[in-house]
N, C-alpha and C. Protein backbone atom coordinates (compact mmCIF):
# COMPACT_ATOMS: atom_id res chain seq x y z
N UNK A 1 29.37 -21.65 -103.03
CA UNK A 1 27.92 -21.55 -103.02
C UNK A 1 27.38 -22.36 -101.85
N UNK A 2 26.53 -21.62 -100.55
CA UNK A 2 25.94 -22.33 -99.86
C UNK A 2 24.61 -22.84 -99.99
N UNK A 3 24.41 -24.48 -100.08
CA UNK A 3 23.61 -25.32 -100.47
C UNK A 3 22.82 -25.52 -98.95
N UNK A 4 21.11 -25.28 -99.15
CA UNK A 4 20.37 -25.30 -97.97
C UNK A 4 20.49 -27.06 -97.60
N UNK A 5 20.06 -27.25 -96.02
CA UNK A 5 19.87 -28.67 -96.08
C UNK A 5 19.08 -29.16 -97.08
N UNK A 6 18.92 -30.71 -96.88
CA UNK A 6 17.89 -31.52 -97.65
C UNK A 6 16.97 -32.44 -97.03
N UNK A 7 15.64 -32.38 -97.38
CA UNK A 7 14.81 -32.74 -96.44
C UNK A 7 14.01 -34.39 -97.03
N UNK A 8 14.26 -35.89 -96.62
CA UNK A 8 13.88 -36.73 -97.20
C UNK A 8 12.31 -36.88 -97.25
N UNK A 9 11.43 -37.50 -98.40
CA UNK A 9 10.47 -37.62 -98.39
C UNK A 9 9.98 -38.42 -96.94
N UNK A 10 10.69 -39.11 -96.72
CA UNK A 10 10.25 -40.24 -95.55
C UNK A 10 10.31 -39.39 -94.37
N UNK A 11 10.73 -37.87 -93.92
CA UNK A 11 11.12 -37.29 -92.89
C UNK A 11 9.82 -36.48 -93.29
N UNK A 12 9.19 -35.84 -94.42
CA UNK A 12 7.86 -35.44 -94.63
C UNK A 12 6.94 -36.00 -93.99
N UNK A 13 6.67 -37.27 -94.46
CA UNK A 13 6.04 -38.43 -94.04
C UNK A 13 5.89 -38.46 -92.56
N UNK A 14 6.87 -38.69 -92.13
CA UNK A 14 6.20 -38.69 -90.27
C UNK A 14 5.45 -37.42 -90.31
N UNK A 15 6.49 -36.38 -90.91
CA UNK A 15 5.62 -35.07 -90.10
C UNK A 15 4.47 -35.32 -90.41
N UNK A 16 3.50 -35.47 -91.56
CA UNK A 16 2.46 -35.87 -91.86
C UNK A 16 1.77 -36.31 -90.79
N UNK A 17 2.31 -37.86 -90.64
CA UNK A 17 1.93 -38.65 -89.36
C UNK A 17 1.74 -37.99 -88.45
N UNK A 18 2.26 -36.95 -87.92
CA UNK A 18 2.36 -36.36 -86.67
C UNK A 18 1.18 -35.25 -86.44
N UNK A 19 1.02 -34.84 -87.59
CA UNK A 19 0.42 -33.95 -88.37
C UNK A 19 0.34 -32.37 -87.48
N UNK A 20 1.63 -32.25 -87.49
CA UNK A 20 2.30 -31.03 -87.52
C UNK A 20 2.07 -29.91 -88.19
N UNK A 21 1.91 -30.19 -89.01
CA UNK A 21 1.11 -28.55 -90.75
C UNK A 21 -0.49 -28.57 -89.76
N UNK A 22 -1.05 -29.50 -89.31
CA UNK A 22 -2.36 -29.34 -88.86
C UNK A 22 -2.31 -28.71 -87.56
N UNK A 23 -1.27 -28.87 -86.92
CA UNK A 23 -1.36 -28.19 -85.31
C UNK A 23 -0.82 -26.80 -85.52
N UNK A 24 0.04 -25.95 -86.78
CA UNK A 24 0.77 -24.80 -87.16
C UNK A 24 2.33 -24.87 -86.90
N UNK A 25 2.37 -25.93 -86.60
CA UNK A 25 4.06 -26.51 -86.39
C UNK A 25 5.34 -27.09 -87.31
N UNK A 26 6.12 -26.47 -87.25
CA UNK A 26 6.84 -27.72 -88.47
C UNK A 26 8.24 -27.94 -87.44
N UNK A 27 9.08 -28.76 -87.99
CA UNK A 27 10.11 -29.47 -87.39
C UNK A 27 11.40 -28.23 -87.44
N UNK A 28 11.95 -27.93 -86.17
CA UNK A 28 12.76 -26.60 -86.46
C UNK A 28 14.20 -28.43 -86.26
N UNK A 29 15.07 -27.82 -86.62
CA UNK A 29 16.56 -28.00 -86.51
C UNK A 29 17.46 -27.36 -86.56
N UNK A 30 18.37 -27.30 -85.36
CA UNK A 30 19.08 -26.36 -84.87
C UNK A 30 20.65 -27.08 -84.26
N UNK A 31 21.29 -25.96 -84.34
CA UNK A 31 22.24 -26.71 -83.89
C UNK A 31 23.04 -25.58 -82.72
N UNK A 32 23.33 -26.07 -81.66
CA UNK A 32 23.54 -25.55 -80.39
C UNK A 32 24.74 -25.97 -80.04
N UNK A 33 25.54 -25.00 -79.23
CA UNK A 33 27.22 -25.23 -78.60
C UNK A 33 26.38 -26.23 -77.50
N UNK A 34 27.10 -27.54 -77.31
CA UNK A 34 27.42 -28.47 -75.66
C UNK A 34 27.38 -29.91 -76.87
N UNK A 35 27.32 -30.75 -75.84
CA UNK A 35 26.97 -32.05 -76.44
C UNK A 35 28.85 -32.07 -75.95
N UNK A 36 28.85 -33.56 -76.20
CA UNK A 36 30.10 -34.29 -75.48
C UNK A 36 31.01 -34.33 -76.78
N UNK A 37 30.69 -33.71 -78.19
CA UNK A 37 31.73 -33.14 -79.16
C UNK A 37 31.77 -31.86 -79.68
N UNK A 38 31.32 -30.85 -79.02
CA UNK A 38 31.51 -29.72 -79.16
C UNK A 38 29.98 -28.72 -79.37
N UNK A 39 29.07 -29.80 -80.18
CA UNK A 39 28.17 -28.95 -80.48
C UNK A 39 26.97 -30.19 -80.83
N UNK A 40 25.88 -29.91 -80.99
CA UNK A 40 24.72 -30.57 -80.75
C UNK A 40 23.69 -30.25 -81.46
N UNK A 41 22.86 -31.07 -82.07
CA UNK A 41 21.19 -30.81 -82.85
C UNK A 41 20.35 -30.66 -82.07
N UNK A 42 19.58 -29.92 -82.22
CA UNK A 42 18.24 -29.59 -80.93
C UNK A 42 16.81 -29.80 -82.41
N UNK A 43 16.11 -31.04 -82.29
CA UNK A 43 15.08 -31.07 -83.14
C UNK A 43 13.93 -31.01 -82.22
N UNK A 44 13.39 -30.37 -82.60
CA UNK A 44 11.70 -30.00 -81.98
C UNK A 44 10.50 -29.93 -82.91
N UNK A 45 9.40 -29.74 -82.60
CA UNK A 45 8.23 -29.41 -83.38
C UNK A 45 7.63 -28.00 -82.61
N UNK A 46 7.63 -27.04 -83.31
CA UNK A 46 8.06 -25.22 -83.37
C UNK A 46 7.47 -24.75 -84.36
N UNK A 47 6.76 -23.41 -84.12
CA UNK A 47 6.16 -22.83 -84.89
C UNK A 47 7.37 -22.09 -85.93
N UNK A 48 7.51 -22.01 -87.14
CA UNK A 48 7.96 -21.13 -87.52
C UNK A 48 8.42 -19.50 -87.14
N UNK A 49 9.46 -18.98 -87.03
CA UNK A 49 9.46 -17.46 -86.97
C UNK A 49 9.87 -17.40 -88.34
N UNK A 50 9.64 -15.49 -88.67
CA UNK A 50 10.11 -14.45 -89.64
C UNK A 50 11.24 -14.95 -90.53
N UNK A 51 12.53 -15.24 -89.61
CA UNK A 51 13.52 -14.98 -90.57
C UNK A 51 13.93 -16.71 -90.49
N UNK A 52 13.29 -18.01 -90.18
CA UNK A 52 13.83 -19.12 -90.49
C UNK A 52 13.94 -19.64 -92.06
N UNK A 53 14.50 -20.75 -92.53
CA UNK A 53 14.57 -20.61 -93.86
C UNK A 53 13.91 -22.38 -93.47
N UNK A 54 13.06 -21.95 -94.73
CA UNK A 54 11.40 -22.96 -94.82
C UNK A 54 11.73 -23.79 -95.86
N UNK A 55 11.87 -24.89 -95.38
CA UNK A 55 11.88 -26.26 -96.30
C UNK A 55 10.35 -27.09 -96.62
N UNK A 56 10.06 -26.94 -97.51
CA UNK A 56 8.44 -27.48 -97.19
C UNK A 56 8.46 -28.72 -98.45
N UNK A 57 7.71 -29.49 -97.90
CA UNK A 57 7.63 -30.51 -99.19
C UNK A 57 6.45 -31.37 -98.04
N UNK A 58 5.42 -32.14 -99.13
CA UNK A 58 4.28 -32.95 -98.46
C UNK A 58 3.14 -31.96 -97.83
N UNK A 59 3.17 -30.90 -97.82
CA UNK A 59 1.68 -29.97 -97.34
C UNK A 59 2.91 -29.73 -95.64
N UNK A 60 4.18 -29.70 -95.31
CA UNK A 60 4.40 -30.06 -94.44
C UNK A 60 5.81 -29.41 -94.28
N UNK A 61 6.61 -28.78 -93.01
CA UNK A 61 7.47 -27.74 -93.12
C UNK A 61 8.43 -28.08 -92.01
N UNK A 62 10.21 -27.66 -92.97
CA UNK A 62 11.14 -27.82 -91.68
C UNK A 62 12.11 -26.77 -91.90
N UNK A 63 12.38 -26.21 -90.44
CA UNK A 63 12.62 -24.81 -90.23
C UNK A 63 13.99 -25.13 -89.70
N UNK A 64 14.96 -24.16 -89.98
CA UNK A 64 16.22 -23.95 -89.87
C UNK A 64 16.60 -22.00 -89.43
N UNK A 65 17.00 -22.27 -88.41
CA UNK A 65 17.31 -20.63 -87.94
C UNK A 65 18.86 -20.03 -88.77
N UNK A 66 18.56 -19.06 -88.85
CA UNK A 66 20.04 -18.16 -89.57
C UNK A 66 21.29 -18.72 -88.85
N UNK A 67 21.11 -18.89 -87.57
CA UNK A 67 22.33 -19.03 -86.85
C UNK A 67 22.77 -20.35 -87.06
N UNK A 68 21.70 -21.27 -87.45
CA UNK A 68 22.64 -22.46 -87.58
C UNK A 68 22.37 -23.04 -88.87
N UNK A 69 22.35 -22.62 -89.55
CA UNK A 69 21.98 -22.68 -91.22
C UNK A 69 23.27 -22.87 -91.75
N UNK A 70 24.82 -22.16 -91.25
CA UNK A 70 25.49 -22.42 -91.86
C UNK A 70 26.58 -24.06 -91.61
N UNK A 71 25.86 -24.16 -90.60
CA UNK A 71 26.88 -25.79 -89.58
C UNK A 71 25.59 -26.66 -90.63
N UNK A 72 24.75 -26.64 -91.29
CA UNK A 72 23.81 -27.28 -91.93
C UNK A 72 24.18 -27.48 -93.40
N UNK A 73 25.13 -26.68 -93.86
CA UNK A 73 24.68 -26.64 -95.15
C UNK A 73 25.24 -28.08 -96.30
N UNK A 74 24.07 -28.31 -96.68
CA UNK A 74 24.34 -29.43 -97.70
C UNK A 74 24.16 -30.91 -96.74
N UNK A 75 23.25 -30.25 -95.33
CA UNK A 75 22.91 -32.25 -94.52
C UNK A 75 21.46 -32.45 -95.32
N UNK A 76 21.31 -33.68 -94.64
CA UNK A 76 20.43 -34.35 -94.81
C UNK A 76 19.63 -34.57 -93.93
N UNK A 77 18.62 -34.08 -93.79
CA UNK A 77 17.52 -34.61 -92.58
C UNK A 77 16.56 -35.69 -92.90
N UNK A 78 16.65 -36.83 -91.85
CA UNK A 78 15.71 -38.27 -92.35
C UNK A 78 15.23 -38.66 -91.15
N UNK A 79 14.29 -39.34 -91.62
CA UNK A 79 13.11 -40.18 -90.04
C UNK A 79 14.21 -41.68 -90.36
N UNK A 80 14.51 -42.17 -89.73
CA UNK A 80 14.88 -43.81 -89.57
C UNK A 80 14.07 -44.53 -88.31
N UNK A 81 13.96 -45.49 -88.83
CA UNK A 81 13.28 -46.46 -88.03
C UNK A 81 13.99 -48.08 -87.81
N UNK A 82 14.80 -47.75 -86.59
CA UNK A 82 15.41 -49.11 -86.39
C UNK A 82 15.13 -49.46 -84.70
N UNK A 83 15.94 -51.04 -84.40
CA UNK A 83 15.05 -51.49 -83.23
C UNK A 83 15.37 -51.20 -82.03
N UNK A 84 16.28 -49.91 -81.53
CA UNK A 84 16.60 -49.03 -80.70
C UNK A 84 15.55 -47.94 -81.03
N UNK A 85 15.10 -47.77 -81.68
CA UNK A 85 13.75 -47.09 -82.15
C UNK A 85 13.43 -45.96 -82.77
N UNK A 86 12.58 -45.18 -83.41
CA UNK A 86 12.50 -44.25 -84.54
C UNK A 86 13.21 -42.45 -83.96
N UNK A 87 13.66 -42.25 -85.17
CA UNK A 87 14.17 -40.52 -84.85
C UNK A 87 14.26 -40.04 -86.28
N UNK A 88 14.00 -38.49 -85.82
CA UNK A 88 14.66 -38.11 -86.95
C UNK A 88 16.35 -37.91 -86.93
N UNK A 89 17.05 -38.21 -88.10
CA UNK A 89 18.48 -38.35 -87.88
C UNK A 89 19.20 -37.00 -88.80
N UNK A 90 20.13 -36.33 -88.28
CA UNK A 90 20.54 -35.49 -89.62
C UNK A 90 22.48 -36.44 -90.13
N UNK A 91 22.46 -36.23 -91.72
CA UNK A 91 23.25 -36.76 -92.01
C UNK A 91 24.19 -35.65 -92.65
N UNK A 92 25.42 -35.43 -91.83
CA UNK A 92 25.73 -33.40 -92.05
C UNK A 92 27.41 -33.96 -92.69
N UNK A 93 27.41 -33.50 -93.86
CA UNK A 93 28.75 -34.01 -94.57
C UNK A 93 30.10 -32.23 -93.55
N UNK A 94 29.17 -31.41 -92.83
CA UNK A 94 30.35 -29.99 -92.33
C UNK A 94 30.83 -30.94 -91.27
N UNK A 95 30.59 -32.40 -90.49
CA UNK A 95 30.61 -32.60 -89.46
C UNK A 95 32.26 -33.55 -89.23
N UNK A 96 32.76 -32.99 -88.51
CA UNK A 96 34.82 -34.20 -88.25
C UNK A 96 34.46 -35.02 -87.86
N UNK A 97 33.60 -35.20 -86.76
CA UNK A 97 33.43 -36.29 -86.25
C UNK A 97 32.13 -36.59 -85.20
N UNK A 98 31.71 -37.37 -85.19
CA UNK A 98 29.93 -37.58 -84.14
C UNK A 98 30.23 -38.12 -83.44
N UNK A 99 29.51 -38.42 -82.11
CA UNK A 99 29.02 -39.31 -80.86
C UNK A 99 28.34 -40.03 -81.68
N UNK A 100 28.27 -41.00 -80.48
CA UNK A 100 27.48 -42.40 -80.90
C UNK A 100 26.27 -41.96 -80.63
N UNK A 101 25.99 -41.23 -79.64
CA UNK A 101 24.26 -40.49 -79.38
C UNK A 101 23.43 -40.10 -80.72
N UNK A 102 24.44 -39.76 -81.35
CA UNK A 102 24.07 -39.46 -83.07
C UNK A 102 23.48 -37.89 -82.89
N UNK A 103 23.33 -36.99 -82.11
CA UNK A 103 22.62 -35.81 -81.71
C UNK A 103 24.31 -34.89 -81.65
N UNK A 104 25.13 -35.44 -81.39
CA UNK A 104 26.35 -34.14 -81.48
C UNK A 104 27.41 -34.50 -82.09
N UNK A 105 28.48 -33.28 -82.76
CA UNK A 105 29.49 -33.84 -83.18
C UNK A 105 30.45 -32.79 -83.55
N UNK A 106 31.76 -32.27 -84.45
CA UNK A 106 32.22 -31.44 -84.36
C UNK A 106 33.16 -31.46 -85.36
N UNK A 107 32.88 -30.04 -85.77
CA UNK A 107 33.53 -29.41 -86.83
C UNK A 107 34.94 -28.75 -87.26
């Protein structure tokens, strides 16, 4: 059974902050071939298309495309805030191994 990501209240929360649902935007996450372990997260703020699969929680929305929905399934998407400074982070249990960049890693 494939389990969609999971989206933390605190990763709502910025969007809020950002106020993204107010501009027609929500947070896409994607995951793309390069990066220095094979493959890579591309997070943006993106309008929704047709066929993304819509995570919404807080008045507030995060979008995942078909194509990379399945390198996703069962992460965790979170805002952290430490003193190298704030991101959103995904925490992906499909992943062998990450860069220290924390943006790529491989399956």
């Amino acid at each position: 059974m494939n389990l969609p990501p999971k989206v933390t209240d605190r990763a709502f929360a910025r969007l809020t902050e950002i106020g993204a649902a107010a501009q027609g935007l929500a947070l896409r996450v994607a995951v793309e071939g390069g990066g220095c372990s094979g493959f890579q997260y591309e997070i943006a703020l993106d309008a929704p298309a047709a066929d993304d699969l819509v995570l919404e929680g807080q008045g507030e929305k995060v979008v995942v495309d078909t194509v990379s929905l399945p390198f996703l399934e069962n992460a965790v998407i979170d805002f952290t805030e430490e003193l190298i400074g704030a991101r959103f982070t995904i925490e992906n249990p499909n992943a062998s191994s990450s860069c220290g960049c924390g943006t790529s890693f491989s399956m």
